[in-house]
Protein backbone atom coordinates (compact mmCIF):
# COMPACT_ATOMS: atom_id res chain seq x y z
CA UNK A 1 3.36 -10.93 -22.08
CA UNK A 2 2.96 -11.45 -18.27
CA UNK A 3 -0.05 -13.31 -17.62
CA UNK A 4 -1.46 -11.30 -14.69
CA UNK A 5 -2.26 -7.42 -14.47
CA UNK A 6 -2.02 -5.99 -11.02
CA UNK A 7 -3.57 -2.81 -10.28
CA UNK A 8 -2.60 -1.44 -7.15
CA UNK A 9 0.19 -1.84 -4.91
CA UNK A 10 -0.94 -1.63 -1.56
CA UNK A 11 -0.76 -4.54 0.91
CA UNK A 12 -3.23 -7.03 -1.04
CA UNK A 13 -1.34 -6.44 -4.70
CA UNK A 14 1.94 -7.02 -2.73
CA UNK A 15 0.87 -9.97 -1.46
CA UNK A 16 -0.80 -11.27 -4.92
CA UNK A 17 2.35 -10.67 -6.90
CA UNK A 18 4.53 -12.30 -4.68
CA UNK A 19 2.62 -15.51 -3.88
CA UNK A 20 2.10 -15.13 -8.14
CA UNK A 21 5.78 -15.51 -8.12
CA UNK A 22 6.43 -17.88 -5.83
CA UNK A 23 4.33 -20.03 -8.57
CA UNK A 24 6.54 -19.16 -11.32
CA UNK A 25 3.99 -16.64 -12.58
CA UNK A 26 4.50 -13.38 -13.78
CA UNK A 27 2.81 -10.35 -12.95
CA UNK A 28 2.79 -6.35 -13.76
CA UNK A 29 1.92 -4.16 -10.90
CA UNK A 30 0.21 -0.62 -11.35
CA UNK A 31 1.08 1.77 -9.05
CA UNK A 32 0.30 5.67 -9.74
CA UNK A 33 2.01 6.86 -6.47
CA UNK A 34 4.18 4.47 -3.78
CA UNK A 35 3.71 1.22 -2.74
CA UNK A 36 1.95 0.86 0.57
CA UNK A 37 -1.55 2.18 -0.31
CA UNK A 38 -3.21 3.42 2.71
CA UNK A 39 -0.59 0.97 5.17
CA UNK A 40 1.34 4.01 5.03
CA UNK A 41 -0.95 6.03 7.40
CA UNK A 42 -1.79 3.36 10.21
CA UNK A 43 -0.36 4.27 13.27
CA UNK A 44 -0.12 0.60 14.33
CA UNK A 45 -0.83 -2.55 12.35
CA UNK A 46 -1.35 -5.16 14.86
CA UNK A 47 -4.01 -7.62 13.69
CA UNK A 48 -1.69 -9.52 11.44
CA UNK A 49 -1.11 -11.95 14.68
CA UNK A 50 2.41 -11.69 13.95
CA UNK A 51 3.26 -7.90 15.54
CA UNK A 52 1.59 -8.19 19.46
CA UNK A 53 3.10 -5.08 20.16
CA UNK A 54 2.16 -3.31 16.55
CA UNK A 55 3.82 -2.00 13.86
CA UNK A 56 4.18 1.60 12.48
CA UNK A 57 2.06 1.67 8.62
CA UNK A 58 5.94 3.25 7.21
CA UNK A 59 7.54 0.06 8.52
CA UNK A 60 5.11 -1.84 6.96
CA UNK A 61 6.01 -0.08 3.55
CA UNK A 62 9.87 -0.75 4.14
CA UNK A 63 8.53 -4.70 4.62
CA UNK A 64 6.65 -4.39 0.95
CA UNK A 65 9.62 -2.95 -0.57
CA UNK A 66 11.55 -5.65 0.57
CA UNK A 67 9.36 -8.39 -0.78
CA UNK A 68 9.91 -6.61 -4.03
CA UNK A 69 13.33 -6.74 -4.42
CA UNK A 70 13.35 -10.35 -3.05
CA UNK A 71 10.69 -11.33 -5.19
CA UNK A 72 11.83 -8.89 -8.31
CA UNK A 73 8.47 -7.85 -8.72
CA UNK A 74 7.61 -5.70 -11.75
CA UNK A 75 5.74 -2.28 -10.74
CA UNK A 76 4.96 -0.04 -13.99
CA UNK A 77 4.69 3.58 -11.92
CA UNK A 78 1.82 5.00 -14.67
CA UNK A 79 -1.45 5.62 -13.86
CA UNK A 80 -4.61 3.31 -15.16
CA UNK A 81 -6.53 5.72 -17.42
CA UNK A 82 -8.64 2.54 -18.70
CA UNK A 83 -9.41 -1.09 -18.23
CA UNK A 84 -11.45 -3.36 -21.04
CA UNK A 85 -11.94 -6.91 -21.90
CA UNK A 86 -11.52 -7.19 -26.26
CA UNK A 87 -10.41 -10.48 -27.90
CA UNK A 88 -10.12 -12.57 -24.41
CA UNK A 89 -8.03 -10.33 -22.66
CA UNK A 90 -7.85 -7.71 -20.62
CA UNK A 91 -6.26 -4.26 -21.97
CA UNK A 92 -4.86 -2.28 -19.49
CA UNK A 93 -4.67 1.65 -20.41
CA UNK A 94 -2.02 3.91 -19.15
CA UNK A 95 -0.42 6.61 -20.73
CA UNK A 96 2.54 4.25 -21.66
CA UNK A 97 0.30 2.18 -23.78
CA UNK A 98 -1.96 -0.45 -23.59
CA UNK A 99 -0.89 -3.72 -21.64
CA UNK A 100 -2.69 -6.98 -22.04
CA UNK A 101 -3.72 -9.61 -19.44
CA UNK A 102 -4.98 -13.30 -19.08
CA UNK A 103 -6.04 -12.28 -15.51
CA UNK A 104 -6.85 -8.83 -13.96
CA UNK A 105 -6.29 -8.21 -10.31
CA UNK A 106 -7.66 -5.23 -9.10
CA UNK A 107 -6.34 -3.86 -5.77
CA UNK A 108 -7.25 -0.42 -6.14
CA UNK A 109 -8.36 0.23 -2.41
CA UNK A 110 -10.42 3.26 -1.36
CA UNK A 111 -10.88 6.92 -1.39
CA UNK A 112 -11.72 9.44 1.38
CA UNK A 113 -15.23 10.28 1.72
CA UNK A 114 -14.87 14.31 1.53
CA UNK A 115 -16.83 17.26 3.30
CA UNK A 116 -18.17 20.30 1.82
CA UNK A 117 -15.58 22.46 2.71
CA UNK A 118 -11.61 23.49 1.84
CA UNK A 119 -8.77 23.05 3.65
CA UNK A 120 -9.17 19.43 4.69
CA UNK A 121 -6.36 16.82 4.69
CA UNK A 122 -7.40 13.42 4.22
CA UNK A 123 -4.58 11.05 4.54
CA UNK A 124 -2.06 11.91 7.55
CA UNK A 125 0.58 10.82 5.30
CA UNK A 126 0.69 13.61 3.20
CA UNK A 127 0.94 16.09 6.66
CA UNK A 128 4.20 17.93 6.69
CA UNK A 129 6.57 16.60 9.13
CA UNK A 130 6.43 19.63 11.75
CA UNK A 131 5.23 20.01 15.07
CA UNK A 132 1.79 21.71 15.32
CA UNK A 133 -0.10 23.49 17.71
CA UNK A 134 -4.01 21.92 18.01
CA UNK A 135 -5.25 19.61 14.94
CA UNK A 136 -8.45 18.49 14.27
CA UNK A 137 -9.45 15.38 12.98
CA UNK A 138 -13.12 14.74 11.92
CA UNK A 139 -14.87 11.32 12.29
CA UNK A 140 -15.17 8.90 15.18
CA UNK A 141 -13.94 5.64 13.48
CA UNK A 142 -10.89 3.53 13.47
CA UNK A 143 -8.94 5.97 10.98
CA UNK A 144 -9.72 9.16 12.78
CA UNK A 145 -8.45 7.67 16.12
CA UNK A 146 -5.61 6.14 14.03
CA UNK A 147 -4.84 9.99 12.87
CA UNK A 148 -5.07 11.21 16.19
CA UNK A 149 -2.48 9.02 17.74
CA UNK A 150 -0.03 9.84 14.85
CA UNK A 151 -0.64 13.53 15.56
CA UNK A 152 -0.91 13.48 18.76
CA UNK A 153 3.24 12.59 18.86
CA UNK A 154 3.48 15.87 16.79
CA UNK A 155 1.15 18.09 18.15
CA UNK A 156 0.17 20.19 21.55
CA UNK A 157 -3.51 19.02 21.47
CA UNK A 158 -5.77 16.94 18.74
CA UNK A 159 -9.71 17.33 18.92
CA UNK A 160 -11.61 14.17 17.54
CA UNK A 161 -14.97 15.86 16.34
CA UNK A 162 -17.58 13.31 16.12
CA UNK A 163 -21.49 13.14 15.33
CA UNK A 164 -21.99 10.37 16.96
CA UNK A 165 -20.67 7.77 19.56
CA UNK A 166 -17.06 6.79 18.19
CA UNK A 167 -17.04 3.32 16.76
CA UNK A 168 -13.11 2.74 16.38
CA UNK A 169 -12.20 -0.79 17.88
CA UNK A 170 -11.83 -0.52 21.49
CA UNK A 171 -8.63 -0.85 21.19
CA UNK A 172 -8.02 2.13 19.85
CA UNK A 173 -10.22 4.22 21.97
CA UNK A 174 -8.30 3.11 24.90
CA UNK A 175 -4.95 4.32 23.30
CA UNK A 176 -6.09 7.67 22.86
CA UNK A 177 -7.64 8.10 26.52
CA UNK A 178 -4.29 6.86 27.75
CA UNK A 179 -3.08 10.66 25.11
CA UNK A 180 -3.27 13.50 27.68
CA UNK A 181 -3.11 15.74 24.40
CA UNK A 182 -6.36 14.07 22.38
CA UNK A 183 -9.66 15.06 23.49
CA UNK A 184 -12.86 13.80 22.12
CA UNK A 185 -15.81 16.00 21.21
CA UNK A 186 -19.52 15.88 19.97
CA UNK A 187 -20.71 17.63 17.30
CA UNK A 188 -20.42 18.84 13.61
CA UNK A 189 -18.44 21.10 11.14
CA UNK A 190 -20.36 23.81 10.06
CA UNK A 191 -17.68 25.99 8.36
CA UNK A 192 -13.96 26.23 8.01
CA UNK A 193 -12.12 28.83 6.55
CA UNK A 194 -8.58 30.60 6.94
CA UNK A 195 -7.81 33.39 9.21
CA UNK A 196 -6.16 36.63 7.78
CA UNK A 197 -2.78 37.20 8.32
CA UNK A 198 -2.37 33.36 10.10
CA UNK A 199 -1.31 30.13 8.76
CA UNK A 200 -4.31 28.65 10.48
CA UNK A 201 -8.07 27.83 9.66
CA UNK A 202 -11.04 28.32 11.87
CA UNK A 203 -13.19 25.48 12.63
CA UNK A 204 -16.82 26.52 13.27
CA UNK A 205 -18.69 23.64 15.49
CA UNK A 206 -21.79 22.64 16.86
CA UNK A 207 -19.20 22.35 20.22
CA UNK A 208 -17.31 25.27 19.50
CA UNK A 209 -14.73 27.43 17.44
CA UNK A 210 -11.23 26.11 17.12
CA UNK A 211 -8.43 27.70 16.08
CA UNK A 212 -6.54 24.93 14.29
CA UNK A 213 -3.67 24.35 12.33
CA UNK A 214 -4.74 21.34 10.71
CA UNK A 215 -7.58 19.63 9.46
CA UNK A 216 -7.78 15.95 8.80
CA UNK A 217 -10.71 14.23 7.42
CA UNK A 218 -11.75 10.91 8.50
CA UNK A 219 -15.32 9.99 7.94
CA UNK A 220 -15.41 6.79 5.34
CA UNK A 221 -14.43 5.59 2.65
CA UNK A 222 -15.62 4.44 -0.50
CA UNK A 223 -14.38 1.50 -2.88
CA UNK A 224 -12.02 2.55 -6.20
CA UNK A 225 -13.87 0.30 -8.33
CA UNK A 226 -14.88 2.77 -11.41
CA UNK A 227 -12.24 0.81 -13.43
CA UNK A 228 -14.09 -2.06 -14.08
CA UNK A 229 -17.24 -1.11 -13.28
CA UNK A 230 -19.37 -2.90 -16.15
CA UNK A 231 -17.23 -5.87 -16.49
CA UNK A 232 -17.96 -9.35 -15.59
CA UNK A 233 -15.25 -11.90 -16.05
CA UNK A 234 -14.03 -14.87 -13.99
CA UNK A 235 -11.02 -14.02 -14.67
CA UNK A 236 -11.30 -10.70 -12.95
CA UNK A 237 -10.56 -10.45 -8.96
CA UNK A 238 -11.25 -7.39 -6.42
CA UNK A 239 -8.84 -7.67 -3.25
CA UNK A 240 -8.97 -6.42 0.00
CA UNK A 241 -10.32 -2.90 1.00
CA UNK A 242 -12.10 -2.30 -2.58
CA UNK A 243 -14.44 -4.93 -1.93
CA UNK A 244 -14.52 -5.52 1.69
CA UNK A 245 -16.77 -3.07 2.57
CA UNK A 246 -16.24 -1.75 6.35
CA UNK A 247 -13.94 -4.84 6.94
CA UNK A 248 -10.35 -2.72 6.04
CA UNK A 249 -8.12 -4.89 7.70
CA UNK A 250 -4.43 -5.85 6.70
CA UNK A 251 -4.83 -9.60 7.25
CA UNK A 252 -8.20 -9.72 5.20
CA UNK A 253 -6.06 -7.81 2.16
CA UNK A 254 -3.32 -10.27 2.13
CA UNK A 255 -5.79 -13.28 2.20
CA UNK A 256 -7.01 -11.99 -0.16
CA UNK A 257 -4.04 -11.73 -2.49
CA UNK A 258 -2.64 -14.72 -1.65
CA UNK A 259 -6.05 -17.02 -2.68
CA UNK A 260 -6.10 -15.11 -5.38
CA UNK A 261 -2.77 -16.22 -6.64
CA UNK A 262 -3.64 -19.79 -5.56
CA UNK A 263 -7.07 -19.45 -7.54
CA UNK A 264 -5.46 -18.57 -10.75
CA UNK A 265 -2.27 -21.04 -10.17
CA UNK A 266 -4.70 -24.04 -9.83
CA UNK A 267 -6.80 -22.64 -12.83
CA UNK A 268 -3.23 -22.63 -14.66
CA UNK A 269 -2.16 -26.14 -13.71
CA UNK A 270 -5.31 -28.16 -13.29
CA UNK A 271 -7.85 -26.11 -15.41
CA UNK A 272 -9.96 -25.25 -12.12
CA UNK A 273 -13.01 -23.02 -12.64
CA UNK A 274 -14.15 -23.29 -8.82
């Protein structure tokens, strides 16, 4: 029995499991989809202080998978139906069976924050690789200018929609004003629907109707943390973006992990509860 249950292999799991193993320590990893989590979207990842000039989210992904083939890392693909503490241990429910734990590292991330209406994309990963005409994206934060740089290399024009003054990091605001294709707008969605006999969707704003052939949501997120809601443990850890709140940043995630590992190494070796 490994002695640590991973659930979740974005960027913080990653980085758990592998400084686990670099202890000697085994691990299971979680995963219902891909490794990467929501690394796979970012247009650039440059606040890990060690890519100045940024890094594409996919590139990060080929850098995970690597670390788990160095590190032989053991990812069970099933999803988590079910998580429990019984007899001093965590069970782990997935539809291969139940899978026990000394420690439980969850990792789970977050989900999109959805609008009322159909049609919406929320993670520019899962956008067919085409060219498109004008996209929409709706939000004004770091992930909707994120989603507009992506698509702005794919697209003829992208229209940020916001309610509000944007409050993406300067840095990014300046990247898309340097995109003669991305325009910023104010206002709000009030109804989007197909259009007969076209592969496109009208968007009906406070700004205007837009023709579109895309629409990407980007207006939060929320933690995935309905696992183990309920359950108190010390030996249960959140990492990165599902308990960080509105600080979703790649270096936080893999500090994160990487205390983590040290936490339950030294509770391992010396008996540690701090």
């Amino acid at each position: 029995m490994a002695l640590v249950g991973i659930i979740g292999a974005g960027i913080g799991g990653i980085a758990t499991a592998v400084q686990l193993a670099r202890y000697g320590i085994e691990s299971v990893i979680f995963e219902r989809d891909r490794i990467g989590g929501l690394i796979r979207n970012a247009y650039s990842v440059e606040n890990t202080m060690f890519f100045p000039d940024g890094i594409k989210g996919e590139k990060v992904v080929e850098i995970l998978e690597e670390y788990v083939r160095k590190y032989d890392l053991k990812i069970l693909y099933e999803e988590v139906r079910a998580v429990k503490k019984a007899g001093g241990l965590f069970e782990v429910e997935t539809a291969g069976g139940v899978h026990r734990f000394k420690y439980l590292v969850v990792a789970t991330g977050t989900r999109p924050r959805r609008l009322p209406f159909d049609g919406i994309t929320y993670h520019v990963a899962e956008v067919p690789e085409r060219h498109y005409g004008r996209v929409l994206i709706i939000g004004g934060g770091d992930v909707a200018f994120d989603y507009a740089l992506t698509m702005s290399e794919r697209s003829d024009e992208v229209i940020i929609l916001m309610r509000s003054e944007p409050k993406a990091l300067p840095y990014l605001q300046e990247l898309v004003k340097k995109r003669s294709n991305i325009r910023t707008l104010m206002g709000q969605v009030r109804e989007i629907r197909p259009i007969n006999g076209k592969q496109k969707l009208l968007a009906r704003t406070s700004a205007g109707n837009f023709e579109v052939e895309l629409v990407l949501g980007a207006i939060g997120r929320v933690p995935n943390i309905e696992l183990v809601q309920g359950i108190e443990d010390d030996n249960l850890f959140l990492v990165g973006d599902v308990k960080n709140g509105i600080y979703r940043q790649t270096a936080l995630a893999i500090a994160d992990g990487i205390k983590t590992a040290m936490v339950i190494w030294r509770r391992e070796r010396y008996g540690d509860t701090e």
